[in-house]
N, C-alpha and C. Protein backbone atom coordinates (compact mmCIF):
# COMPACT_ATOMS: atom_id res chain seq x y z
N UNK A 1 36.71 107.41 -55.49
CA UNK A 1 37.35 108.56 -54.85
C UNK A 1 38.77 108.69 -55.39
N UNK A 2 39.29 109.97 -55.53
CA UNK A 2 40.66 110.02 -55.83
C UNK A 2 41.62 110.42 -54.83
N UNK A 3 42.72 109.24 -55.68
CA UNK A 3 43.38 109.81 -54.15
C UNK A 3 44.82 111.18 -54.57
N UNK A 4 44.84 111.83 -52.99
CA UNK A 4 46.02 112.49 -53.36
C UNK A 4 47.12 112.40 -54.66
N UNK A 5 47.64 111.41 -55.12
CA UNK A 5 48.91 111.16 -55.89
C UNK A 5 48.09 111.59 -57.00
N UNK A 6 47.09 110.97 -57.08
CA UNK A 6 46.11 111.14 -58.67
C UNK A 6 45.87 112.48 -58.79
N UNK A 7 45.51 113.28 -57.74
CA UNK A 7 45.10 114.88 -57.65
C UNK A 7 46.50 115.38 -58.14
N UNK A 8 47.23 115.59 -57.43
CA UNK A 8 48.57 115.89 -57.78
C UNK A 8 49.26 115.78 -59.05
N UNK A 9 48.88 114.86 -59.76
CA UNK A 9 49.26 114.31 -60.95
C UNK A 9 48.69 114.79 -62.20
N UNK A 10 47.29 115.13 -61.55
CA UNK A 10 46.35 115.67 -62.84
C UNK A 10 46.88 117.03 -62.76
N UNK A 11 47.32 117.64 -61.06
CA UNK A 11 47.22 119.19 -61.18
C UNK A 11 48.59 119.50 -62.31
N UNK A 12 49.21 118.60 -61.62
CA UNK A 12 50.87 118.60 -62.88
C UNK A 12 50.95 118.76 -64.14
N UNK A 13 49.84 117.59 -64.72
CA UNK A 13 49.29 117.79 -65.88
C UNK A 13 48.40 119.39 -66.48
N UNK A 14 48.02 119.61 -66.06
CA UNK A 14 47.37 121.05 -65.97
C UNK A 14 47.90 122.26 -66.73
N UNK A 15 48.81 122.23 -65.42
CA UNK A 15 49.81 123.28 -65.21
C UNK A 15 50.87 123.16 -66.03
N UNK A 16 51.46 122.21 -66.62
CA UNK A 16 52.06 122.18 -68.14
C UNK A 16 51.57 122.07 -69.05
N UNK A 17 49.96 122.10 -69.68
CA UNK A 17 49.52 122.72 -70.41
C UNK A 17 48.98 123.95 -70.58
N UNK A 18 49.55 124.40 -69.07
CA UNK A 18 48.95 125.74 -69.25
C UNK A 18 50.06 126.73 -69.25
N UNK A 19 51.32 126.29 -69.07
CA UNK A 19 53.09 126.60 -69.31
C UNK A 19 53.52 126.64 -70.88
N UNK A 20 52.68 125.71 -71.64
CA UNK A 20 52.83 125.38 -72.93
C UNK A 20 52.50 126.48 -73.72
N UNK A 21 51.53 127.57 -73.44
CA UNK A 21 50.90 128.84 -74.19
C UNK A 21 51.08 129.91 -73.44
N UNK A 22 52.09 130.56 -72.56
CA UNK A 22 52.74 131.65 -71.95
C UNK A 22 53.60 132.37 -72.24
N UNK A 23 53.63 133.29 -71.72
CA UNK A 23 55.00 133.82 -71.80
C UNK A 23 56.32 133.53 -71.19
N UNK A 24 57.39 133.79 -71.63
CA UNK A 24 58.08 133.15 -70.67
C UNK A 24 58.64 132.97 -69.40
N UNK A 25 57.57 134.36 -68.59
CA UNK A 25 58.13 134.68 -66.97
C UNK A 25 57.20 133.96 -66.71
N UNK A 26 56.15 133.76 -67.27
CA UNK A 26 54.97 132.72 -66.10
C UNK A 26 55.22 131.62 -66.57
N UNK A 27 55.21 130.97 -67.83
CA UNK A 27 55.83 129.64 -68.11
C UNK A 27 57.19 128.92 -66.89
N UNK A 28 58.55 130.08 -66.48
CA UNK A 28 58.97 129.60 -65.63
C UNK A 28 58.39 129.37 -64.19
N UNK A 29 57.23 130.31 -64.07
CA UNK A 29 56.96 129.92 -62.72
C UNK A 29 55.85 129.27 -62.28
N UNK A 30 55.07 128.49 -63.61
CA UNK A 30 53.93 127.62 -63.71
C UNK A 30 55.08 126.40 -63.77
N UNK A 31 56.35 126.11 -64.36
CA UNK A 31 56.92 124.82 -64.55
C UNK A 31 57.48 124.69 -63.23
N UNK A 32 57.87 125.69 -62.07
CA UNK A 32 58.73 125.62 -60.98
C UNK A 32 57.47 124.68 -60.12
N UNK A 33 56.14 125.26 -60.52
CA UNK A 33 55.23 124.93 -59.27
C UNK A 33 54.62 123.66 -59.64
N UNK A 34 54.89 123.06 -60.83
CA UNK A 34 54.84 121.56 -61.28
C UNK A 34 55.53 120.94 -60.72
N UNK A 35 57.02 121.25 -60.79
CA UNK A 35 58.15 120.83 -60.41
C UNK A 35 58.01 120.41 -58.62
N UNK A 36 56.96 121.38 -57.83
CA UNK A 36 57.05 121.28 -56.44
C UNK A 36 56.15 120.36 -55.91
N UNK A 37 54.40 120.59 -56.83
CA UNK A 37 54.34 119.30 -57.24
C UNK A 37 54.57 117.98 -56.95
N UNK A 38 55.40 117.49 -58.43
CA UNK A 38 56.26 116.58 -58.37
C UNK A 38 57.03 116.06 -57.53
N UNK A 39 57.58 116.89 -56.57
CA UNK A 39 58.36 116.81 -55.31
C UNK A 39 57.58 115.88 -54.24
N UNK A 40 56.78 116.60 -53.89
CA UNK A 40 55.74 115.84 -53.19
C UNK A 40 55.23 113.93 -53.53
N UNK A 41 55.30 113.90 -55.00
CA UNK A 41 55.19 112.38 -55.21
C UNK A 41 56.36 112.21 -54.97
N UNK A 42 57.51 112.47 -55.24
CA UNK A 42 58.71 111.84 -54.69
C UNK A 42 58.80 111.58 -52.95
N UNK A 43 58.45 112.25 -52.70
CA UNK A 43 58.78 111.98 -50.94
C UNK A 43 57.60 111.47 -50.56
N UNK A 44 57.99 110.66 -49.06
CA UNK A 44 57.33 109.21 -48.90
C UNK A 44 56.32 110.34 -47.94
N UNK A 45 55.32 109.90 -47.49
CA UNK A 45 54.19 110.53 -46.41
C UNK A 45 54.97 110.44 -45.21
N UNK A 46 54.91 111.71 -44.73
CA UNK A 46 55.90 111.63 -43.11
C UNK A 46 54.06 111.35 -42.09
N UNK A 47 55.05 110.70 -40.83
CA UNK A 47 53.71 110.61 -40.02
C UNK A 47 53.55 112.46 -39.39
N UNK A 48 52.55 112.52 -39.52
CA UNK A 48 52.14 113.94 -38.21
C UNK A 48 52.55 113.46 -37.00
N UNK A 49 53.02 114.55 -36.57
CA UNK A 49 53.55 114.35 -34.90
C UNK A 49 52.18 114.36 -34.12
N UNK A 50 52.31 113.58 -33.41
CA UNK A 50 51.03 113.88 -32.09
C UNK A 50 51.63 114.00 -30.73
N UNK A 51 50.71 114.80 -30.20
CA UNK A 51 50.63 115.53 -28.82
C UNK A 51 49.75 114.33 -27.87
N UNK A 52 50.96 113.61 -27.19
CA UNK A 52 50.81 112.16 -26.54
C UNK A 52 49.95 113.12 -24.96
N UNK A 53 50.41 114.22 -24.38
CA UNK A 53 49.80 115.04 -23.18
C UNK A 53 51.19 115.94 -22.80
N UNK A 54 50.77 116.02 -21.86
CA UNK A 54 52.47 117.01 -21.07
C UNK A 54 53.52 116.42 -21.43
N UNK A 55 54.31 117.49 -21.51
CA UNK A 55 55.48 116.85 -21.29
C UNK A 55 56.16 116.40 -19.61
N UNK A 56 57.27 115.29 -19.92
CA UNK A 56 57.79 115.12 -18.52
C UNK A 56 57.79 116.04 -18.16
N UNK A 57 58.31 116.56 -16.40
CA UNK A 57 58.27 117.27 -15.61
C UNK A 57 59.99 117.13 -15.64
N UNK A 58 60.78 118.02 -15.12
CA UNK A 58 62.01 118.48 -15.72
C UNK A 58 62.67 118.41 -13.86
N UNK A 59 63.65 117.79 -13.81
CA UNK A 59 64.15 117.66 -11.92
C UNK A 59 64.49 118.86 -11.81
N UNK A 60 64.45 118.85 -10.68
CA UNK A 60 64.71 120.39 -9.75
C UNK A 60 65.96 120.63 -9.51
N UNK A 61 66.56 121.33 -9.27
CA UNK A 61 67.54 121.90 -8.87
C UNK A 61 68.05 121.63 -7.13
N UNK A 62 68.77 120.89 -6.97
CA UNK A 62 68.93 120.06 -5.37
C UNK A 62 69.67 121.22 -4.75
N UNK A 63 70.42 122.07 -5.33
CA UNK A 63 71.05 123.62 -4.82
C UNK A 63 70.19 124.33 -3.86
N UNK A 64 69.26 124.75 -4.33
CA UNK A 64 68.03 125.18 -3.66
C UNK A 64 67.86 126.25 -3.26
């Protein structure tokens, strides 16, 4: 099975050979979306937030 980083890596690969035979408005915006990509292997996996149930219940107002 492959994992994410490897997917990512091949798509990178791809997409700068396919930047390599363009013109040069899509060449910049096939290299930007490598580039974002790339971004993604740089930054570490954030956890997903989870929904533990309600939230606390919020005190009342003693004014009344």
């Amino acid at each position: 099975m492959i994992t994410e980083d490897e997917f990512i890596k091949g798509r990178v690969e791809h997409i700068r050979e396919l930047a390599a035979n363009t013109d040069p408005f899509i060449k910049r915006r096939l290299l930007d979306l490598a580039n974002s990509y790339e971004r993604r292997l740089s930054q570490p996996q954030r956890a997903k937030p989870m929904s533990i149930g309600a939230p606390p219940p919020t005190p009342r107002d003693e004014r009344g």
